[in-house]
PDB file of N, CA and C in Angstrom:
ATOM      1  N   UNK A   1      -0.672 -18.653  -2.920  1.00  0.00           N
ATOM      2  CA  UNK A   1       0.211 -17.800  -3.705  1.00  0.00           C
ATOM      3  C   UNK A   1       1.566 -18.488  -3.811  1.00  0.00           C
ATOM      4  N   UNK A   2       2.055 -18.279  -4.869  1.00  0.00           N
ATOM      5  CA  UNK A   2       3.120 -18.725  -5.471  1.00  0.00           C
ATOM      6  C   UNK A   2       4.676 -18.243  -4.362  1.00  0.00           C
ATOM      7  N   UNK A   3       5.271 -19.231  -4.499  1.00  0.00           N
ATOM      8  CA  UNK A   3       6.503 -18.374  -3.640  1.00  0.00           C
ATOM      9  C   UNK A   3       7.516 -17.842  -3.732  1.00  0.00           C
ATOM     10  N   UNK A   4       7.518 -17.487  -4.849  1.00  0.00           N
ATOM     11  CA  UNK A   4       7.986 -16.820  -6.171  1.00  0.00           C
ATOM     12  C   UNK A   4       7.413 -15.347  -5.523  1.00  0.00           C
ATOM     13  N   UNK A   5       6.125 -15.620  -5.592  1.00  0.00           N
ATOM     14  CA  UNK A   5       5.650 -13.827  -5.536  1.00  0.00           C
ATOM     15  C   UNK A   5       5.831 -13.498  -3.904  1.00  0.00           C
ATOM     16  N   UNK A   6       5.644 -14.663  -3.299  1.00  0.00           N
ATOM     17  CA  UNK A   6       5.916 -14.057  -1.803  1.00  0.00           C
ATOM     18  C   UNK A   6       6.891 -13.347  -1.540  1.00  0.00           C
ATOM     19  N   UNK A   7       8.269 -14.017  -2.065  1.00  0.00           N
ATOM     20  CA  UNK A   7       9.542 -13.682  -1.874  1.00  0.00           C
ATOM     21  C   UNK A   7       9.963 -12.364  -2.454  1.00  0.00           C
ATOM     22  N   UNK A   8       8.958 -11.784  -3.333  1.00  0.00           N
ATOM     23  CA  UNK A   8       9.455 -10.811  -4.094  1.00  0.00           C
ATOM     24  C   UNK A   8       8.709  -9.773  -3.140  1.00  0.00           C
ATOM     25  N   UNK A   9       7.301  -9.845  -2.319  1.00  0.00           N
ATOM     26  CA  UNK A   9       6.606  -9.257  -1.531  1.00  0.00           C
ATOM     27  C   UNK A   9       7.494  -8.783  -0.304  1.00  0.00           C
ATOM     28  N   UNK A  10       8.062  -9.978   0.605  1.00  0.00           N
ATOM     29  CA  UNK A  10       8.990  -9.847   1.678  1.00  0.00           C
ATOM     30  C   UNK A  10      10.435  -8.928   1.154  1.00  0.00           C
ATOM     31  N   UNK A  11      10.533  -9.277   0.034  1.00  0.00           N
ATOM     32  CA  UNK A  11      11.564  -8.541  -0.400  1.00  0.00           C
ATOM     33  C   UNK A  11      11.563  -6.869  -0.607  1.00  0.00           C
ATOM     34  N   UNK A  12      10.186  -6.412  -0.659  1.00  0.00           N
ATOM     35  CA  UNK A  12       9.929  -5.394  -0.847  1.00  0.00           C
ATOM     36  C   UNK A  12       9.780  -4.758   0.436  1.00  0.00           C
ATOM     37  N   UNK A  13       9.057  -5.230   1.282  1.00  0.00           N
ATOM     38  CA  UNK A  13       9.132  -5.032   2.474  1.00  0.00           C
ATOM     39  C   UNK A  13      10.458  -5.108   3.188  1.00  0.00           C
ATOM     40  N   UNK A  14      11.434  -5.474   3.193  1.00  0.00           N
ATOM     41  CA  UNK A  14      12.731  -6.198   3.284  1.00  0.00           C
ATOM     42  C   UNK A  14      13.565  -4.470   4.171  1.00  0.00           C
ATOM     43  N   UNK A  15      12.783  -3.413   2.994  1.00  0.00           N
ATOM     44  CA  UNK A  15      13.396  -1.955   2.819  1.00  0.00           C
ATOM     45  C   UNK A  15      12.535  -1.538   4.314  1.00  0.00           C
ATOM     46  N   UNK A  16      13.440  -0.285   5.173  1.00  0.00           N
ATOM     47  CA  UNK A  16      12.981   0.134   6.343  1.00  0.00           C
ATOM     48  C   UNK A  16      11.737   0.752   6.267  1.00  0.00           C
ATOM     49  N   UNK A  17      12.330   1.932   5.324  1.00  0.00           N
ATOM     50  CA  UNK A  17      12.131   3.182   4.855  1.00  0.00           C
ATOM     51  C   UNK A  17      10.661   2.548   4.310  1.00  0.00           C
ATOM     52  N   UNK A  18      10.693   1.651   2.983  1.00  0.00           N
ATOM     53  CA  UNK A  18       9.460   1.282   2.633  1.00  0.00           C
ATOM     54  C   UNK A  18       8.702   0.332   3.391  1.00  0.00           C
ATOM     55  N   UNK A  19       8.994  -0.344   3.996  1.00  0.00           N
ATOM     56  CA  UNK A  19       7.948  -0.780   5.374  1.00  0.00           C
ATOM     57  C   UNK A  19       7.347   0.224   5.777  1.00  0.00           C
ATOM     58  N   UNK A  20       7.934   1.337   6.640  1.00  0.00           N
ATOM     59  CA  UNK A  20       7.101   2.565   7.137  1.00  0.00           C
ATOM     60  C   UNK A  20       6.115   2.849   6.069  1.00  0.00           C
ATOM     61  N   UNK A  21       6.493   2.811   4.963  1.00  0.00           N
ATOM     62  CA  UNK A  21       6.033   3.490   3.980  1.00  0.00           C
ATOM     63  C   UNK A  21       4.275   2.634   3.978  1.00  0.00           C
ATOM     64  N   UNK A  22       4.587   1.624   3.372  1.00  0.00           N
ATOM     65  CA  UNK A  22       3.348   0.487   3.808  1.00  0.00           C
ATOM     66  C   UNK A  22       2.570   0.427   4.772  1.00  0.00           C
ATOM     67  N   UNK A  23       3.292   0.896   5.881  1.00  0.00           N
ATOM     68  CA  UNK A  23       2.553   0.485   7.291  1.00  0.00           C
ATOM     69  C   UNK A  23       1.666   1.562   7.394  1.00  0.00           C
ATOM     70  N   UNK A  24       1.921   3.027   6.783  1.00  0.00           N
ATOM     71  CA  UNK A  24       1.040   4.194   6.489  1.00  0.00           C
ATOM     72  C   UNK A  24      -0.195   4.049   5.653  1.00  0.00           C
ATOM     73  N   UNK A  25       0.331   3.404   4.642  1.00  0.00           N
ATOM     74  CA  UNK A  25      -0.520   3.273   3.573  1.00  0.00           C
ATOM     75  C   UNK A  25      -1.696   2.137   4.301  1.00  0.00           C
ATOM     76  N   UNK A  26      -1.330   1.511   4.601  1.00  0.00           N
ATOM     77  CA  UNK A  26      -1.821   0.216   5.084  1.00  0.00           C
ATOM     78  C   UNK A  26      -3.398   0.465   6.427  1.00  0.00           C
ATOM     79  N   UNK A  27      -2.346   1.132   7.448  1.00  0.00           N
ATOM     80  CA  UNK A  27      -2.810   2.045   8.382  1.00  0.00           C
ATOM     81  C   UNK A  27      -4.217   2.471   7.986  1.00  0.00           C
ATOM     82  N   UNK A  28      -4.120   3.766   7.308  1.00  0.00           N
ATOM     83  CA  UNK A  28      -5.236   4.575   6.441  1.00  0.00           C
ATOM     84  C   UNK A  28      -6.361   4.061   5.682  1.00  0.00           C
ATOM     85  N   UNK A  29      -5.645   2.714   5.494  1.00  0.00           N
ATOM     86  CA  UNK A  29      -6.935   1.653   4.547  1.00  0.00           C
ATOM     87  C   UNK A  29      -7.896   1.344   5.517  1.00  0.00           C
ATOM     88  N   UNK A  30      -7.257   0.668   6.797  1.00  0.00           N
ATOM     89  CA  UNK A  30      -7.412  -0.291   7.184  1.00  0.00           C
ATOM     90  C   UNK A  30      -9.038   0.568   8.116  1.00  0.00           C
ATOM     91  N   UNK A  31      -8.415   1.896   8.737  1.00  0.00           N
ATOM     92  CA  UNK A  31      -9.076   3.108   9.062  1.00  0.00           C
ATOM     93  C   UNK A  31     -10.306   3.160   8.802  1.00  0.00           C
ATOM     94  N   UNK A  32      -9.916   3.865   7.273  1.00  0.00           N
ATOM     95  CA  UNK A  32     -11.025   3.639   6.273  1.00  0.00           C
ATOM     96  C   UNK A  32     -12.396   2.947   5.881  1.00  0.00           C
ATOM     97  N   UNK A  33     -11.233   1.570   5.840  1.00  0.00           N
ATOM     98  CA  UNK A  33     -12.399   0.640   5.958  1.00  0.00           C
ATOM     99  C   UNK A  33     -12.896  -0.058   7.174  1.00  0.00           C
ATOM    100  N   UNK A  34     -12.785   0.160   8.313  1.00  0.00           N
ATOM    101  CA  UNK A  34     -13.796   0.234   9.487  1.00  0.00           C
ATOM    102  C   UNK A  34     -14.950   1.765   9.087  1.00  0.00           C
ATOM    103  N   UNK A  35     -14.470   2.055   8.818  1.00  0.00           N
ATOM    104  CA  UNK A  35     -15.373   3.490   8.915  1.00  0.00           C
ATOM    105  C   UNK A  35     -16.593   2.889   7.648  1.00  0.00           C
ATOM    106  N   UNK A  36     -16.028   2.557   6.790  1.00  0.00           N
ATOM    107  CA  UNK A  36     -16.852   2.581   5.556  1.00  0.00           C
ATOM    108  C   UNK A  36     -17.860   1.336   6.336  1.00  0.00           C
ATOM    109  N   UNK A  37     -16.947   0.066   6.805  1.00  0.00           N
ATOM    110  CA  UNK A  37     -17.932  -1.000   7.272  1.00  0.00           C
ATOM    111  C   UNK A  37     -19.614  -0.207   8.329  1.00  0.00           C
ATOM    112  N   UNK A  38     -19.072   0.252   9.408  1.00  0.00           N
ATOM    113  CA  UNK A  38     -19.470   1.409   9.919  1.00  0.00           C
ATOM    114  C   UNK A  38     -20.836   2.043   9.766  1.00  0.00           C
ATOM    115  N   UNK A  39     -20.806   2.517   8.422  1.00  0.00           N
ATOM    116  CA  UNK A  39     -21.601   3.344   7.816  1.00  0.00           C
ATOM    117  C   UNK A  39     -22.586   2.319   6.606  1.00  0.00           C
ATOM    118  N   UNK A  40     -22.284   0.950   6.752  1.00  0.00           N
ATOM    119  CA  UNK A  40     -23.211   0.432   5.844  1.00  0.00           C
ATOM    120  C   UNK A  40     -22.490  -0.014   4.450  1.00  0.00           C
ATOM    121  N   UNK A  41     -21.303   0.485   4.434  1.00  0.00           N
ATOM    122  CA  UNK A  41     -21.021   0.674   2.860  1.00  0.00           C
ATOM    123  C   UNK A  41     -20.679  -1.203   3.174  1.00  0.00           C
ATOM    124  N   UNK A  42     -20.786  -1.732   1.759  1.00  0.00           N
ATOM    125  CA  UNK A  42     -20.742  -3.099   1.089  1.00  0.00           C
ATOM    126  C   UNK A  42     -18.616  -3.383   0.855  1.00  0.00           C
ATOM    127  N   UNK A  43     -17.985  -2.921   0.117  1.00  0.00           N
ATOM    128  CA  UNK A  43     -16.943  -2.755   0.434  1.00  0.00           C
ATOM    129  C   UNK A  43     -16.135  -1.467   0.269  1.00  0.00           C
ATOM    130  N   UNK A  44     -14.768  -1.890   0.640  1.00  0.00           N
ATOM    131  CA  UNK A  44     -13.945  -0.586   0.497  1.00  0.00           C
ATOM    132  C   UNK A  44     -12.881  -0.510  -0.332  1.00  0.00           C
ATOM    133  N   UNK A  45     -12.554  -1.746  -0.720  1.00  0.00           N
ATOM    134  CA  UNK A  45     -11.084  -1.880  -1.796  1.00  0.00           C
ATOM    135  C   UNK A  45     -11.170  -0.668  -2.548  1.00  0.00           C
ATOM    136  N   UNK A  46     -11.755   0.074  -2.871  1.00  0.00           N
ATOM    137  CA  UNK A  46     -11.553   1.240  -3.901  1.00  0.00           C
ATOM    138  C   UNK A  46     -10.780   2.618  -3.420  1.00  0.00           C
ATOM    139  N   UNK A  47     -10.542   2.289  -1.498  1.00  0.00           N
ATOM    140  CA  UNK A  47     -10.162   3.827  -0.767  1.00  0.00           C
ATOM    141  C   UNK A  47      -8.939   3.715  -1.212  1.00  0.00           C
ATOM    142  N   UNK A  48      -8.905   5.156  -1.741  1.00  0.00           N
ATOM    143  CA  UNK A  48      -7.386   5.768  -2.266  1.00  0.00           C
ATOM    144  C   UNK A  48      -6.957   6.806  -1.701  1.00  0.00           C
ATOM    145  N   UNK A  49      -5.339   6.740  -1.673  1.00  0.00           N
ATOM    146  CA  UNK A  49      -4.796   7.637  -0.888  1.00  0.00           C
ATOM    147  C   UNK A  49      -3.925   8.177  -1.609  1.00  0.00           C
ATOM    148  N   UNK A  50      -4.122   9.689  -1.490  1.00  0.00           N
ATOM    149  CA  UNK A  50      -2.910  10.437  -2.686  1.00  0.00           C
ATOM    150  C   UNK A  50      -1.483  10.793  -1.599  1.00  0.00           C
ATOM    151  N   UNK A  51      -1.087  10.526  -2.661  1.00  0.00           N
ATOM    152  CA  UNK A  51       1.041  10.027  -2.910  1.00  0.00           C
ATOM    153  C   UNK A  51       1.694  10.990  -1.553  1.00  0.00           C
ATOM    154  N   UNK A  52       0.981  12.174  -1.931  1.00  0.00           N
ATOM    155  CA  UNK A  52       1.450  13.464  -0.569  1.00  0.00           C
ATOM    156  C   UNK A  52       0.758  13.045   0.548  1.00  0.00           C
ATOM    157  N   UNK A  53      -0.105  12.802   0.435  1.00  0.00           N
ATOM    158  CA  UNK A  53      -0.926  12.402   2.323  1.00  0.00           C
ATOM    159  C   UNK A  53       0.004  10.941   2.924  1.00  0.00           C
ATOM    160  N   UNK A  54       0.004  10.397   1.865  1.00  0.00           N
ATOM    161  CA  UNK A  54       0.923   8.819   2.461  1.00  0.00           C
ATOM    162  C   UNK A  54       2.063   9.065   2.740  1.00  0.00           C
ATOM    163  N   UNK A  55       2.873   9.695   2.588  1.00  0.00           N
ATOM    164  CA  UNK A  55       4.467   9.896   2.887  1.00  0.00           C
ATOM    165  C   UNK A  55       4.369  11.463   3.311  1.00  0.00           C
ATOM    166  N   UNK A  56       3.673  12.152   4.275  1.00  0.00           N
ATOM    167  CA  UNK A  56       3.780  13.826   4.354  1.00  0.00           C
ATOM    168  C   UNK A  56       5.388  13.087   5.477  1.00  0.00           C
ATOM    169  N   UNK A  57       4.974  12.137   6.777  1.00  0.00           N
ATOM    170  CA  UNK A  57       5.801  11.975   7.496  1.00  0.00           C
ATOM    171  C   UNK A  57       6.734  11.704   7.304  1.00  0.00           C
ATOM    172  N   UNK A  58       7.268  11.396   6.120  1.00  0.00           N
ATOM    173  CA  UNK A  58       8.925  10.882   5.868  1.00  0.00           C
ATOM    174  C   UNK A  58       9.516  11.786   5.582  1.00  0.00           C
ATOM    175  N   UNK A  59      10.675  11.848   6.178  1.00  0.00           N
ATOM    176  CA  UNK A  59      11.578  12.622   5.386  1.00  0.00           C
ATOM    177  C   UNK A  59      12.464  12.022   4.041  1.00  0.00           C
ATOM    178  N   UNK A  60      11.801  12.303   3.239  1.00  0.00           N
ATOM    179  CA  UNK A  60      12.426  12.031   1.910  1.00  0.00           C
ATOM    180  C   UNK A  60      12.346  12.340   0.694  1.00  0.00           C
ATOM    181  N   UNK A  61      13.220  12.741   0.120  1.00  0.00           N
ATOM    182  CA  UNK A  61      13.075  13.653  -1.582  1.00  0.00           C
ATOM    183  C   UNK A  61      11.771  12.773  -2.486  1.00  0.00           C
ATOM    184  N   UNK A  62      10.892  13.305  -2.871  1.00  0.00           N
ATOM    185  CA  UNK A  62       9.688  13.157  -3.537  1.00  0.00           C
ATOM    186  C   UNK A  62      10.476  11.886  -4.771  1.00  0.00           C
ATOM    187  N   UNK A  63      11.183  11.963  -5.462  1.00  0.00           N
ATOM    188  CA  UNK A  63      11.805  10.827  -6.148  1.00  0.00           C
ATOM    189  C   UNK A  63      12.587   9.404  -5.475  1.00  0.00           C
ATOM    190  N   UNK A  64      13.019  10.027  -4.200  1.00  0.00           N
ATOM    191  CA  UNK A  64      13.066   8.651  -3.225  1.00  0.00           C
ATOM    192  C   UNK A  64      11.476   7.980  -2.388  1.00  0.00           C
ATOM    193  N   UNK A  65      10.465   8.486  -2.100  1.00  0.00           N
ATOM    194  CA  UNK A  65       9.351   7.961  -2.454  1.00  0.00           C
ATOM    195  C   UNK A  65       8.459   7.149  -3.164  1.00  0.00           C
ATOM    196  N   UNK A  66       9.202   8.454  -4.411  1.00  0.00           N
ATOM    197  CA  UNK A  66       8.400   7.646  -5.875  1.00  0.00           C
ATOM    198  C   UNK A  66       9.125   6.305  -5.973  1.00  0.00           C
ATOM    199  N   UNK A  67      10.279   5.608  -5.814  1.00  0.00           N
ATOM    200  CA  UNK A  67      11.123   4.982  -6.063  1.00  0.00           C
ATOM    201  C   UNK A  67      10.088   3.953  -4.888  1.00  0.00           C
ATOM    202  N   UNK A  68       9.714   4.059  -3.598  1.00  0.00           N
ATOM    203  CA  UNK A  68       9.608   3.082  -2.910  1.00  0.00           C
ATOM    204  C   UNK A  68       8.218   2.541  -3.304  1.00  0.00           C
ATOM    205  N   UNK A  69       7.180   3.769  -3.500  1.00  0.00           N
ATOM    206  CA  UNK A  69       6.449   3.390  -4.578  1.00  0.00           C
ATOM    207  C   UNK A  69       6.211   2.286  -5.686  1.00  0.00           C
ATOM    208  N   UNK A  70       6.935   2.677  -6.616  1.00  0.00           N
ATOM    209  CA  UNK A  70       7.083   1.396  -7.376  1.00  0.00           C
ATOM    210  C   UNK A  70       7.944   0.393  -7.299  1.00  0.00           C
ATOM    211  N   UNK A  71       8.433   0.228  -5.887  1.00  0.00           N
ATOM    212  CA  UNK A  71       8.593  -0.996  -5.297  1.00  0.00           C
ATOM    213  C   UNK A  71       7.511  -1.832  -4.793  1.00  0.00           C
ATOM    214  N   UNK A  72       6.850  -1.216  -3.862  1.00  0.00           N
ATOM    215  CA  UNK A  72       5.503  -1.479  -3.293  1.00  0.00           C
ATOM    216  C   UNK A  72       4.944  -2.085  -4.370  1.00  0.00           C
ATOM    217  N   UNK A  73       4.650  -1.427  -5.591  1.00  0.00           N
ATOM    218  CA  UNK A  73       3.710  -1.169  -6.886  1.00  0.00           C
ATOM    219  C   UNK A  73       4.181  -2.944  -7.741  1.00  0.00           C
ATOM    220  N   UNK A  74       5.335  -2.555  -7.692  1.00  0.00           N
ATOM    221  CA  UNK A  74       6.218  -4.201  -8.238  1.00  0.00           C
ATOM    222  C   UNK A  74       5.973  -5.045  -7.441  1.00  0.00           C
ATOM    223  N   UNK A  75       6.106  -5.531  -6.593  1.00  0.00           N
ATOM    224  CA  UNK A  75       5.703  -6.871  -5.149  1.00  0.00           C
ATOM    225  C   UNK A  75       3.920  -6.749  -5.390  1.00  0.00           C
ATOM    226  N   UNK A  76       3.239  -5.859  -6.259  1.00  0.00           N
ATOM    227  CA  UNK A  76       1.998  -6.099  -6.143  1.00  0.00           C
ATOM    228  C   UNK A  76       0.948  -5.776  -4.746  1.00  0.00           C
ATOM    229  N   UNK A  77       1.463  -5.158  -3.649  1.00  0.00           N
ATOM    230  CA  UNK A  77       1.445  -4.439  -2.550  1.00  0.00           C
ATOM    231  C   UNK A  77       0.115  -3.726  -2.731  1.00  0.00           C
ATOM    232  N   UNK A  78       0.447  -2.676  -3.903  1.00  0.00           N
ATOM    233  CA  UNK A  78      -0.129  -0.912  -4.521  1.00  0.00           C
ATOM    234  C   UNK A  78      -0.342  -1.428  -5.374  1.00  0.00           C
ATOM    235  N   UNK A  79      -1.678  -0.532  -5.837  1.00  0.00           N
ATOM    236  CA  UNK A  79      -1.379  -0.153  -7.187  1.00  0.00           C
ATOM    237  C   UNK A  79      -1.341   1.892  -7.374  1.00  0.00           C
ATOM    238  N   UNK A  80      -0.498   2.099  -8.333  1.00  0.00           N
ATOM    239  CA  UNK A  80      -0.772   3.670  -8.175  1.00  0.00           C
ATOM    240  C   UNK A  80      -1.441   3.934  -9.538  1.00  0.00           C
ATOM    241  N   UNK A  81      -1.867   5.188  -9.280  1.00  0.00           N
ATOM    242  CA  UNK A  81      -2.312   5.756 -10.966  1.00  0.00           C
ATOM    243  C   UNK A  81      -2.037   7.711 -10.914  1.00  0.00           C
ATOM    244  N   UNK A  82      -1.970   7.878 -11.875  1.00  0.00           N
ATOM    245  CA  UNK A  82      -1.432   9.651 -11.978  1.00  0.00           C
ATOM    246  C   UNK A  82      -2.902  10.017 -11.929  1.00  0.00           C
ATOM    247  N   UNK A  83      -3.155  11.553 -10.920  1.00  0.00           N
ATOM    248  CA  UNK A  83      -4.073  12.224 -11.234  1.00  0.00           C
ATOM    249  C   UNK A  83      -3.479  13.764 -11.544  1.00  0.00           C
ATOM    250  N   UNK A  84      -3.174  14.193 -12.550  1.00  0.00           N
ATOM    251  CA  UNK A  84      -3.125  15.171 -12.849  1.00  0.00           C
ATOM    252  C   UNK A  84      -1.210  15.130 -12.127  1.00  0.00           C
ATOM    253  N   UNK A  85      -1.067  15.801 -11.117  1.00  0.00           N
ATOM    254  CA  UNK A  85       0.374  16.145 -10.646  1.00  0.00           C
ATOM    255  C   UNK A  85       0.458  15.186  -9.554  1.00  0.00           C
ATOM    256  N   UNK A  86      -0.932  14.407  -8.935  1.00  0.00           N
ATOM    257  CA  UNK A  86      -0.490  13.723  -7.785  1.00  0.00           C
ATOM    258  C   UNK A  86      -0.101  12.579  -8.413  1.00  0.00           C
ATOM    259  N   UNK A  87      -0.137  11.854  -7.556  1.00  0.00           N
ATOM    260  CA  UNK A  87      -0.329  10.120  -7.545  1.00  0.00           C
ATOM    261  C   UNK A  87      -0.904   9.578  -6.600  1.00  0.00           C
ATOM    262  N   UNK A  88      -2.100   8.708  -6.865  1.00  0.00           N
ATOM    263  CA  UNK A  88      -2.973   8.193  -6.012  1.00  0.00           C
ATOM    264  C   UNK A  88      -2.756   6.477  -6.008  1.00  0.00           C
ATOM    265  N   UNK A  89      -2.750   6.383  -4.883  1.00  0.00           N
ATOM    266  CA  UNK A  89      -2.211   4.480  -4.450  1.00  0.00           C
ATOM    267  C   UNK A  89      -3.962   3.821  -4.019  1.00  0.00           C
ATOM    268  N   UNK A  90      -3.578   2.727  -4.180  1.00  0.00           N
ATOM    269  CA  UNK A  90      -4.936   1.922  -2.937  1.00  0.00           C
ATOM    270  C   UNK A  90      -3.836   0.481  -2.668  1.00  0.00           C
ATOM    271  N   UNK A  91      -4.003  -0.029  -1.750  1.00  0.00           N
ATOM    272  CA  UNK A  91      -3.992  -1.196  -1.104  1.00  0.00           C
ATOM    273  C   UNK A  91      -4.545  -2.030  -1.882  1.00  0.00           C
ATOM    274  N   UNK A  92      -3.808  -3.575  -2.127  1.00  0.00           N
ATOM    275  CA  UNK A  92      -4.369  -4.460  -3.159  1.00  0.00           C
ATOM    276  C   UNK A  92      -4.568  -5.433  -1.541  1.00  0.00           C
ATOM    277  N   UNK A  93      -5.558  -5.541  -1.621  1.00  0.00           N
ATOM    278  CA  UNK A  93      -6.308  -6.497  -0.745  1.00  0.00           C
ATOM    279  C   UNK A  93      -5.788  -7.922  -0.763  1.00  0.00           C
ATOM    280  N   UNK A  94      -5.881  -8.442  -2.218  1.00  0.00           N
ATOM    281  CA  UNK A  94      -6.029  -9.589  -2.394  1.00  0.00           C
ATOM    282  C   UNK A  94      -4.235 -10.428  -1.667  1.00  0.00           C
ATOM    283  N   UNK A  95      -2.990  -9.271  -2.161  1.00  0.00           N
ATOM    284  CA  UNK A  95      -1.680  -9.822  -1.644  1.00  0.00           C
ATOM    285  C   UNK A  95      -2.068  -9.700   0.083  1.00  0.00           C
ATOM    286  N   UNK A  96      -2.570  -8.758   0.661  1.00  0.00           N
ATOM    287  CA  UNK A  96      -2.555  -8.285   1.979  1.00  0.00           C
ATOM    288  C   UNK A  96      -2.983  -9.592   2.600  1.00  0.00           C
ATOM    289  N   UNK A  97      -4.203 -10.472   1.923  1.00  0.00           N
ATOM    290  CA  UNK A  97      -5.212 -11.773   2.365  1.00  0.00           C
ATOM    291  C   UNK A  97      -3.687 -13.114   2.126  1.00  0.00           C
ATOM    292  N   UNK A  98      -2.897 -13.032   0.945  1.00  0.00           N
ATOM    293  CA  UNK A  98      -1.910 -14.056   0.398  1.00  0.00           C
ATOM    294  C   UNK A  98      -1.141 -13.658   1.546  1.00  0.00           C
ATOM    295  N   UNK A  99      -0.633 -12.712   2.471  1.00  0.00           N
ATOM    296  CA  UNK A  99       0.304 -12.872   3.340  1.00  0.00           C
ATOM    297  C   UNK A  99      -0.161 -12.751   4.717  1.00  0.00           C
ATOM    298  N   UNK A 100      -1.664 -12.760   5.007  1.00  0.00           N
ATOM    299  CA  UNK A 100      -1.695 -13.123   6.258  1.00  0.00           C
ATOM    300  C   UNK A 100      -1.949 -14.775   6.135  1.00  0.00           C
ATOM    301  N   UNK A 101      -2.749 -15.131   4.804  1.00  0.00           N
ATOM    302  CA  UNK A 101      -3.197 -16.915   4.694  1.00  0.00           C
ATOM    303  C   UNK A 101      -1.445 -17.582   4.632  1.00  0.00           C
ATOM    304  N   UNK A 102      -0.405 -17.056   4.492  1.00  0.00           N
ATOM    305  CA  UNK A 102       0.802 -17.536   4.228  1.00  0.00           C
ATOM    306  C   UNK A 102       1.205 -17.492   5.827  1.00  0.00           C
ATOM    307  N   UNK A 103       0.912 -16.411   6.213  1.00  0.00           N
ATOM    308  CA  UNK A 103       1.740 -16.401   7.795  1.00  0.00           C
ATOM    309  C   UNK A 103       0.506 -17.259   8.847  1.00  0.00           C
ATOM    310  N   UNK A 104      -0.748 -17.497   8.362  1.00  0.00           N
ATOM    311  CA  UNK A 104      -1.709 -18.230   9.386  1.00  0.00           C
ATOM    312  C   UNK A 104      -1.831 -17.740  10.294  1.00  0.00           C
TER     313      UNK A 104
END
């Protein structure tokens, strides 16, 4: 990966507030996908987590969220999509693999 995009990754992370934020999101995947491995399933990149379950623990106005959100979402982190009133995230695997093969 380019280091261009790294820098914009670390940079995103850079934020407290959205680190926690990640480390939740991240957390829940990671969960997930032991469980899914577990049970047979082939993969898991598809587990999604809606917008209210990932941040219930923060204290923070639903638009300061959304904001760290599409930070996450920008560094390529997330991706989110609208369901109706929520917003549902997943973990992009592929940056998660670019920054552990970057850190070795």
């Amino acid at each position: 990966m380019e280091t261009v995009k790294l820098a914009k990754i670390f940079k995103a992370l850079s934020n407290e507030r959205r680190l926690e934020l990640f480390q939740l999101i991240y957390a829940r995947y990671q969960k997930e996908e032991s469980r899914a491995l577990k049970a047979g399933a082939s993969c898991c990149e598809g587990v999604e987590r809606m917008f209210t379950e990932a941040c219930q623990c923060l204290d923070l106005s639903r638009s300061t969220i959304s904001h760290h959100f599409k930070e996450l979402e920008n560094a390529g982190l997330i991706t989110t999509t609208r369901r109706g009133q929520s917003c549902v995230c997943q973990v992009n695997p592929e940056t998660v693999a670019a920054i552990k093969d970057f850190l070795g």
